[in-house]
N, C-alpha and C. Protein backbone atom coordinates (compact mmCIF):
# COMPACT_ATOMS: atom_id res chain seq x y z
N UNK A 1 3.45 -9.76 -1.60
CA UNK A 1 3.61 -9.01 -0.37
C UNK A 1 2.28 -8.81 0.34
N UNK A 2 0.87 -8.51 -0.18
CA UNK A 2 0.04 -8.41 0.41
C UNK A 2 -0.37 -9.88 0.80
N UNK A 3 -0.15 -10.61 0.93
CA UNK A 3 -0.43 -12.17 1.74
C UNK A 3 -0.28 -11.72 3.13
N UNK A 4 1.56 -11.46 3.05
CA UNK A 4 1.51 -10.89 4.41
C UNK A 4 0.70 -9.90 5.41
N UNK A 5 0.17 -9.14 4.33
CA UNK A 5 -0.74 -8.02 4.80
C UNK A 5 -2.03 -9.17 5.46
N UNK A 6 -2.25 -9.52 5.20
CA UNK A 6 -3.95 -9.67 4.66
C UNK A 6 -3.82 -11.28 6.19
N UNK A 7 -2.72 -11.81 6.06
CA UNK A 7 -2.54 -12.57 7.01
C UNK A 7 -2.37 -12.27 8.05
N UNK A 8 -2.09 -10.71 8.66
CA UNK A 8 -2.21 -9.97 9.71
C UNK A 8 -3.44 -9.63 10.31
N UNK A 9 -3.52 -9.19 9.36
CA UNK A 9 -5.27 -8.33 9.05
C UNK A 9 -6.06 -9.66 9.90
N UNK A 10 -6.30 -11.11 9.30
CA UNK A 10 -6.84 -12.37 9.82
C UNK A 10 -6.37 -12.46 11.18
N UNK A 11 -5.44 -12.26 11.73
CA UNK A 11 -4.74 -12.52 13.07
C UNK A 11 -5.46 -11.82 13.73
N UNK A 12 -4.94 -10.56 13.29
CA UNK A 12 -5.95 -9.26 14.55
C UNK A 12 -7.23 -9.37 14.65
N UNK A 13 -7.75 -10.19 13.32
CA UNK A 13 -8.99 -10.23 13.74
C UNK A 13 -9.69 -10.93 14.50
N UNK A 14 -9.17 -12.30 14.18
CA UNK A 14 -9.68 -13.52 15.02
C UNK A 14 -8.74 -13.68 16.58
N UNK A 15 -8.15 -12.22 17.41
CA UNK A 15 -7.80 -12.45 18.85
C UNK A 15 -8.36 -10.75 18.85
N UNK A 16 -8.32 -9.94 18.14
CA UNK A 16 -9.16 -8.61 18.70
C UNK A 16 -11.04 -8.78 18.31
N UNK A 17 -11.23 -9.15 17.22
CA UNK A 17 -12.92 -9.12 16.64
C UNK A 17 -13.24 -7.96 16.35
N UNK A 18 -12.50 -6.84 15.55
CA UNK A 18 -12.74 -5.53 15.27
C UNK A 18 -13.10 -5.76 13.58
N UNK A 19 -14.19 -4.83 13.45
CA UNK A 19 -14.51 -4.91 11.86
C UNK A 19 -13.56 -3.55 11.34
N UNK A 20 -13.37 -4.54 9.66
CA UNK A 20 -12.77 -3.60 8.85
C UNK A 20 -13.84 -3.14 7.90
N UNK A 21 -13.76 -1.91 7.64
CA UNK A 21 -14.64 -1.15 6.35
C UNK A 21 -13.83 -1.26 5.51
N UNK A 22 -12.70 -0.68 5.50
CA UNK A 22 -11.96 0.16 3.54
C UNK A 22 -10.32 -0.39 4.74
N UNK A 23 -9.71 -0.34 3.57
CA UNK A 23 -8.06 -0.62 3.44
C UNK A 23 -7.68 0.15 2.06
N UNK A 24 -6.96 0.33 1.95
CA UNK A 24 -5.94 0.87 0.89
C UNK A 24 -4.49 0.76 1.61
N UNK A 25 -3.89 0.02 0.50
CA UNK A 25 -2.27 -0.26 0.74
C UNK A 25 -1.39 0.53 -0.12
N UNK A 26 -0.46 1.83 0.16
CA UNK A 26 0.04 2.54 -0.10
C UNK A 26 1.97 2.01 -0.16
N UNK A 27 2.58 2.27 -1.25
CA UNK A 27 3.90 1.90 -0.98
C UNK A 27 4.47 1.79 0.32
N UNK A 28 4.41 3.08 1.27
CA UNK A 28 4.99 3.56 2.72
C UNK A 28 3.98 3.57 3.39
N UNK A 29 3.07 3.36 3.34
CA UNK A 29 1.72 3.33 4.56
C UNK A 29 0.68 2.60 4.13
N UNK A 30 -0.24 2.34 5.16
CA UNK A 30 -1.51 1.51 4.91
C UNK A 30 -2.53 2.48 5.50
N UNK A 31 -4.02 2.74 4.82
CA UNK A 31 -5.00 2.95 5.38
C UNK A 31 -6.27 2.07 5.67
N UNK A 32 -6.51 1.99 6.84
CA UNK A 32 -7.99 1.05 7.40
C UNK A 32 -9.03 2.31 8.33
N UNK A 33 -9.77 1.84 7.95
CA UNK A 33 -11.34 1.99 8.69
C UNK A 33 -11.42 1.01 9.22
N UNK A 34 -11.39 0.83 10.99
CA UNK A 34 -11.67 -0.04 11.75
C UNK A 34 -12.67 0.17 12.79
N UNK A 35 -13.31 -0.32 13.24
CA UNK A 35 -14.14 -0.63 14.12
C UNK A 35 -13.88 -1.73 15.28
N UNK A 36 -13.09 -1.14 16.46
CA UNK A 36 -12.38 -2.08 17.05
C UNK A 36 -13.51 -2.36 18.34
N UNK A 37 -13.60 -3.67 18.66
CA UNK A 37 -14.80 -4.52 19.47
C UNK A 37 -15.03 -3.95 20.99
N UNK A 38 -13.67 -2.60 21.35
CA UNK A 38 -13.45 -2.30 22.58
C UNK A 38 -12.17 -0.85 22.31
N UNK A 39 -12.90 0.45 22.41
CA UNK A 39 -11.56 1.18 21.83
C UNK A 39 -10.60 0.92 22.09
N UNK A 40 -10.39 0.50 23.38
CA UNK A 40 -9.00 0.48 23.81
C UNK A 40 -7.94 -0.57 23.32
N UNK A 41 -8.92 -1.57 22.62
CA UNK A 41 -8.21 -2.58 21.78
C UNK A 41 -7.35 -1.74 20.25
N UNK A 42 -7.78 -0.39 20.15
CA UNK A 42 -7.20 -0.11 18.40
C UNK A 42 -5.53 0.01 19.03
N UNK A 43 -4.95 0.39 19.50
CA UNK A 43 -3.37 0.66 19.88
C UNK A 43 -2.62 -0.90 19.60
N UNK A 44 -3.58 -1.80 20.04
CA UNK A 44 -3.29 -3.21 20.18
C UNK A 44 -3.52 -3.98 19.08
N UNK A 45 -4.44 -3.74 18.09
CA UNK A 45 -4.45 -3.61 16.89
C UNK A 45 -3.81 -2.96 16.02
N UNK A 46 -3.55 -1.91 15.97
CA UNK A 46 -2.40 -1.26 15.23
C UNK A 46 -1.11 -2.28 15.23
N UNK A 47 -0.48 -1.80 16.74
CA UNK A 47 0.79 -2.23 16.99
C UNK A 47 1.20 -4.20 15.80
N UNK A 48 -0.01 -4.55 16.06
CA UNK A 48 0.34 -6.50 15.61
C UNK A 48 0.02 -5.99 13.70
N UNK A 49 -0.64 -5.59 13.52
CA UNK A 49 -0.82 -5.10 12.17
C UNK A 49 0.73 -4.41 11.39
N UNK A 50 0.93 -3.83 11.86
CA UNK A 50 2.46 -2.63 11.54
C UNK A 50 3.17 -3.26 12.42
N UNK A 51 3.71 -4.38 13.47
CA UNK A 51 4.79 -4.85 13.53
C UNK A 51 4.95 -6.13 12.99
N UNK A 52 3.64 -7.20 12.60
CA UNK A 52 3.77 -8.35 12.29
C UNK A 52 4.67 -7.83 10.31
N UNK A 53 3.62 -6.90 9.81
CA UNK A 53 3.76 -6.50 8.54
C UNK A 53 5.07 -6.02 8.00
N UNK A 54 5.57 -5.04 9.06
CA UNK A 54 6.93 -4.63 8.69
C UNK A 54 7.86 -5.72 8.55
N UNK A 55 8.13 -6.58 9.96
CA UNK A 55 8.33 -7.71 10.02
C UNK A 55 8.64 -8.90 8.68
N UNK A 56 7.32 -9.42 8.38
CA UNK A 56 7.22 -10.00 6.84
C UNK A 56 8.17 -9.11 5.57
N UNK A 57 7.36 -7.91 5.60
CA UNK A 57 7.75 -7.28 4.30
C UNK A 57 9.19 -6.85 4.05
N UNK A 58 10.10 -6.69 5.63
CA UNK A 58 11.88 -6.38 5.51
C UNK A 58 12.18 -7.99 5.00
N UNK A 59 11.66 -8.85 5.70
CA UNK A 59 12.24 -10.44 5.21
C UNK A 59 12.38 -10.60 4.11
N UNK A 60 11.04 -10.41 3.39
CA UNK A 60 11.09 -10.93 2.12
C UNK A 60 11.91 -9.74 0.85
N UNK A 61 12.46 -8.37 1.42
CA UNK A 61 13.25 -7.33 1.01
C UNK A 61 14.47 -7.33 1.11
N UNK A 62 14.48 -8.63 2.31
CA UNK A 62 16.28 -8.57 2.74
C UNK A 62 16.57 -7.18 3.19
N UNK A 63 15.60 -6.50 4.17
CA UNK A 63 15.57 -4.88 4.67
C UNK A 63 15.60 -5.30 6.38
N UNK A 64 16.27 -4.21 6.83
CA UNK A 64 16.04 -4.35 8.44
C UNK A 64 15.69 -2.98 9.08
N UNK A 65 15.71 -2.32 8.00
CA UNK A 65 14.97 -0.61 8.61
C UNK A 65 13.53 -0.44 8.91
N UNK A 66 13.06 0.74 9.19
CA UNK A 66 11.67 0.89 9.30
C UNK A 66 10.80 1.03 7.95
N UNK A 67 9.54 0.17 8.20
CA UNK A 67 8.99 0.08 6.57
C UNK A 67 8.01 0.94 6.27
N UNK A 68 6.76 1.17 6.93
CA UNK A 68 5.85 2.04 7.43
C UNK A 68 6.36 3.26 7.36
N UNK A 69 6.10 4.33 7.04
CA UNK A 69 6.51 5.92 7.30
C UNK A 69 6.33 6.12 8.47
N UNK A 70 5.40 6.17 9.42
CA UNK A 70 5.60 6.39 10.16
C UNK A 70 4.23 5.86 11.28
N UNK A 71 4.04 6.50 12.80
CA UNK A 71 3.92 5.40 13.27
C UNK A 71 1.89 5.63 12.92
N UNK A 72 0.68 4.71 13.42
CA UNK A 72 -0.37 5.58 13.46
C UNK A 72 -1.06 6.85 13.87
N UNK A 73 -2.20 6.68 13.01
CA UNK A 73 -2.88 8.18 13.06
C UNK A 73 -4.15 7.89 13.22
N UNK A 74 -4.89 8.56 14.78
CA UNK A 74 -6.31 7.65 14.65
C UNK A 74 -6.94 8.93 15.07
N UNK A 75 -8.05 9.07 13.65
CA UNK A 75 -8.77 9.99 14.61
C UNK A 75 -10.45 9.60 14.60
N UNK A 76 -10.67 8.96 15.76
CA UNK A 76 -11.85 8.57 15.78
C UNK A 76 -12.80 9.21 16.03
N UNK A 77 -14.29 8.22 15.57
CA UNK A 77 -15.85 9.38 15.97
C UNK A 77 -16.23 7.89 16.17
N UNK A 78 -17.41 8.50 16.52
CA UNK A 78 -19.01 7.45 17.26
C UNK A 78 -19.07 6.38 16.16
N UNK A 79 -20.07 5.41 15.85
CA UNK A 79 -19.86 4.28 15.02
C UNK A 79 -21.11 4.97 14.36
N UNK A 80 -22.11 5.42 15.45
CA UNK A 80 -23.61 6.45 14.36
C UNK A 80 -23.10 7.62 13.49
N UNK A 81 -21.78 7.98 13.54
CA UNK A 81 -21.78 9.08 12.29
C UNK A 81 -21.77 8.65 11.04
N UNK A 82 -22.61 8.21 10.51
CA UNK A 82 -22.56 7.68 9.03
C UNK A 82 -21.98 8.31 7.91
N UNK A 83 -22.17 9.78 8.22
CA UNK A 83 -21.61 10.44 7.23
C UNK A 83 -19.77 10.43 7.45
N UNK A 84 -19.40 10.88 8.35
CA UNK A 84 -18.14 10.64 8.45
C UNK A 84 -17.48 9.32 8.09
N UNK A 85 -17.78 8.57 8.55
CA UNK A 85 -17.75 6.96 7.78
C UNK A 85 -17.40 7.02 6.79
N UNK A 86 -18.62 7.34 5.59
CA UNK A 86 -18.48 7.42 4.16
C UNK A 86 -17.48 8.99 3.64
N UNK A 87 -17.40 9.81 4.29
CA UNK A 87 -16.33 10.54 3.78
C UNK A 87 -14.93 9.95 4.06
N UNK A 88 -14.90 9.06 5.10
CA UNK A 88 -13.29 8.37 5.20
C UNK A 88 -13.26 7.15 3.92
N UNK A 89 -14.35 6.70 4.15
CA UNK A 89 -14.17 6.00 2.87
C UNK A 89 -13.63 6.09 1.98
N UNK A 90 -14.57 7.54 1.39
CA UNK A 90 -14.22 8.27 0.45
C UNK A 90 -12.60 8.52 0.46
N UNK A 91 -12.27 9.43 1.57
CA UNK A 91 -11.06 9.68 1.18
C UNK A 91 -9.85 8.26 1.32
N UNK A 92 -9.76 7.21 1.58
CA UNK A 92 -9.26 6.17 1.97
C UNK A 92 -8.86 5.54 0.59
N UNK A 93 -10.21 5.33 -0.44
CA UNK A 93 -10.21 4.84 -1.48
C UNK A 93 -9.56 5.90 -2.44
N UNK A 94 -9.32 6.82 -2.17
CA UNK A 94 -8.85 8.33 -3.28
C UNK A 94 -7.87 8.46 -3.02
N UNK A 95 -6.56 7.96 -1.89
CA UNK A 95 -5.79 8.68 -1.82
C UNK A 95 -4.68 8.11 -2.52
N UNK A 96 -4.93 7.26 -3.50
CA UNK A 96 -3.69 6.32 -4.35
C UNK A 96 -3.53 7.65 -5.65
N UNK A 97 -4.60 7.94 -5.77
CA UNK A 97 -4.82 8.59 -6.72
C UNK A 97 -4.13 10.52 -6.36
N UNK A 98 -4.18 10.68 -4.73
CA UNK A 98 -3.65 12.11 -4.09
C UNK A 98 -2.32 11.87 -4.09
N UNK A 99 -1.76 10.70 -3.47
CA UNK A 99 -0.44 10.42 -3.52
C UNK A 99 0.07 9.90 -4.22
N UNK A 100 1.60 10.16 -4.46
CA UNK A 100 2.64 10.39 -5.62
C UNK A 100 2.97 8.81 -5.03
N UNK A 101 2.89 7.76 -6.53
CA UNK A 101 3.50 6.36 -5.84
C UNK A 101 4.46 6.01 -6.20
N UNK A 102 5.36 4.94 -5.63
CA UNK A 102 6.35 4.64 -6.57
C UNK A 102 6.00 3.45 -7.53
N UNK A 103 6.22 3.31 -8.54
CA UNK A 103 5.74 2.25 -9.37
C UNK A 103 6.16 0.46 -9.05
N UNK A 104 7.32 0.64 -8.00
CA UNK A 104 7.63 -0.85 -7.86
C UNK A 104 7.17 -1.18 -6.79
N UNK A 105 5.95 -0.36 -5.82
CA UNK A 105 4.75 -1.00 -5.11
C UNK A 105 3.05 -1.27 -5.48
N UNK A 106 2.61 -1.32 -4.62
CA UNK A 106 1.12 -1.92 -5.29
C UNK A 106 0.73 -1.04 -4.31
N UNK A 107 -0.80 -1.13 -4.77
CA UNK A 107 -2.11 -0.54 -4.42
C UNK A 107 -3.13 -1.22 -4.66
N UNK A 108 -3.48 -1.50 -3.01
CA UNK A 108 -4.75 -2.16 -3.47
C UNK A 108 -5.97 -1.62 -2.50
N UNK A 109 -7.27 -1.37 -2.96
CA UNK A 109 -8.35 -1.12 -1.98
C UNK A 109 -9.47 -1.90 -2.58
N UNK A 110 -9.92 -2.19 -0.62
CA UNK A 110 -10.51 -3.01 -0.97
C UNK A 110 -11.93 -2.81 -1.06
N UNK A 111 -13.48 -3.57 -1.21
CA UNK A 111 -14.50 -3.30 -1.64
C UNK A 111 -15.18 -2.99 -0.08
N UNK A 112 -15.83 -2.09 -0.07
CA UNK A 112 -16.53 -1.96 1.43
C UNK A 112 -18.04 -1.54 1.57
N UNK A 113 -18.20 -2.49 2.32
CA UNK A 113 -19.88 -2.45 3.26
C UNK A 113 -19.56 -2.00 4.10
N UNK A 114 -20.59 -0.91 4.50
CA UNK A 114 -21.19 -0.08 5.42
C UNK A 114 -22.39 -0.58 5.93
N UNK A 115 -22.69 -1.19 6.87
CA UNK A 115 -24.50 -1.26 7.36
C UNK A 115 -24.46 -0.28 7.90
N UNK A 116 -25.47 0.23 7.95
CA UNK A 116 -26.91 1.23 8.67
C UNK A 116 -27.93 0.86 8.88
N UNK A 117 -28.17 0.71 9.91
CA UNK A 117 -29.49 0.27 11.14
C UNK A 117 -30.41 1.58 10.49
């Protein structure tokens, strides 16, 4: 199932050019740290990410409901807050461990660079 993920992830990237920091894939939700090339591109990013994904993941479920809990949540800052950065990190990579999973999904996060100028 994460192919599909991760083959999205490649799409948005190579027609938006937004960097990813951290992902974590949650049974009912996904978390990213993005850095989108133009804010106004993250809505447009979201949307192909969580509709290409749902998409894939009902197919291969034989599901036609909604897969995602629910829809995004963005709460952005400046790209110089470094510290905020690394506390989303932080919490991004921790929350497999906050939230209750079900065992017949996966979790995966992934390894992340941060530069600082």
């Amino acid at each position: 199932m994460s192919g599909g993920l991760f083959y999205a992830i490649k799409k948005a990237l190579d027609k938006y050019g937004f960097k990813l920091y951290a992902l974590c894939i949650l049974s009912n939700h996904v978390h990213y740290l993005i850095e989108p090339a133009a804010h106004q591109d993250l809505p447009k990013i979201m949307h192909l990410l969580n509709w290409y994904t749902a998409m894939c993941f009902n197919r291969m479920l034989n599901r036609t409901e909604h897969f995602w809990e629910k829809r995004y949540y963005c709460d952005g800052f400046p790209p110089t807050d470094t510290q905020r950065a690394l506390n989303t990190v932080s919490y991004i990579h921790g929350n497999p461990k906050a939230a209750p999973m079900r065992q017949s999904f996966f979790t995966i996060s992934a390894i992340t660079v941060v530069t600082m100028d």
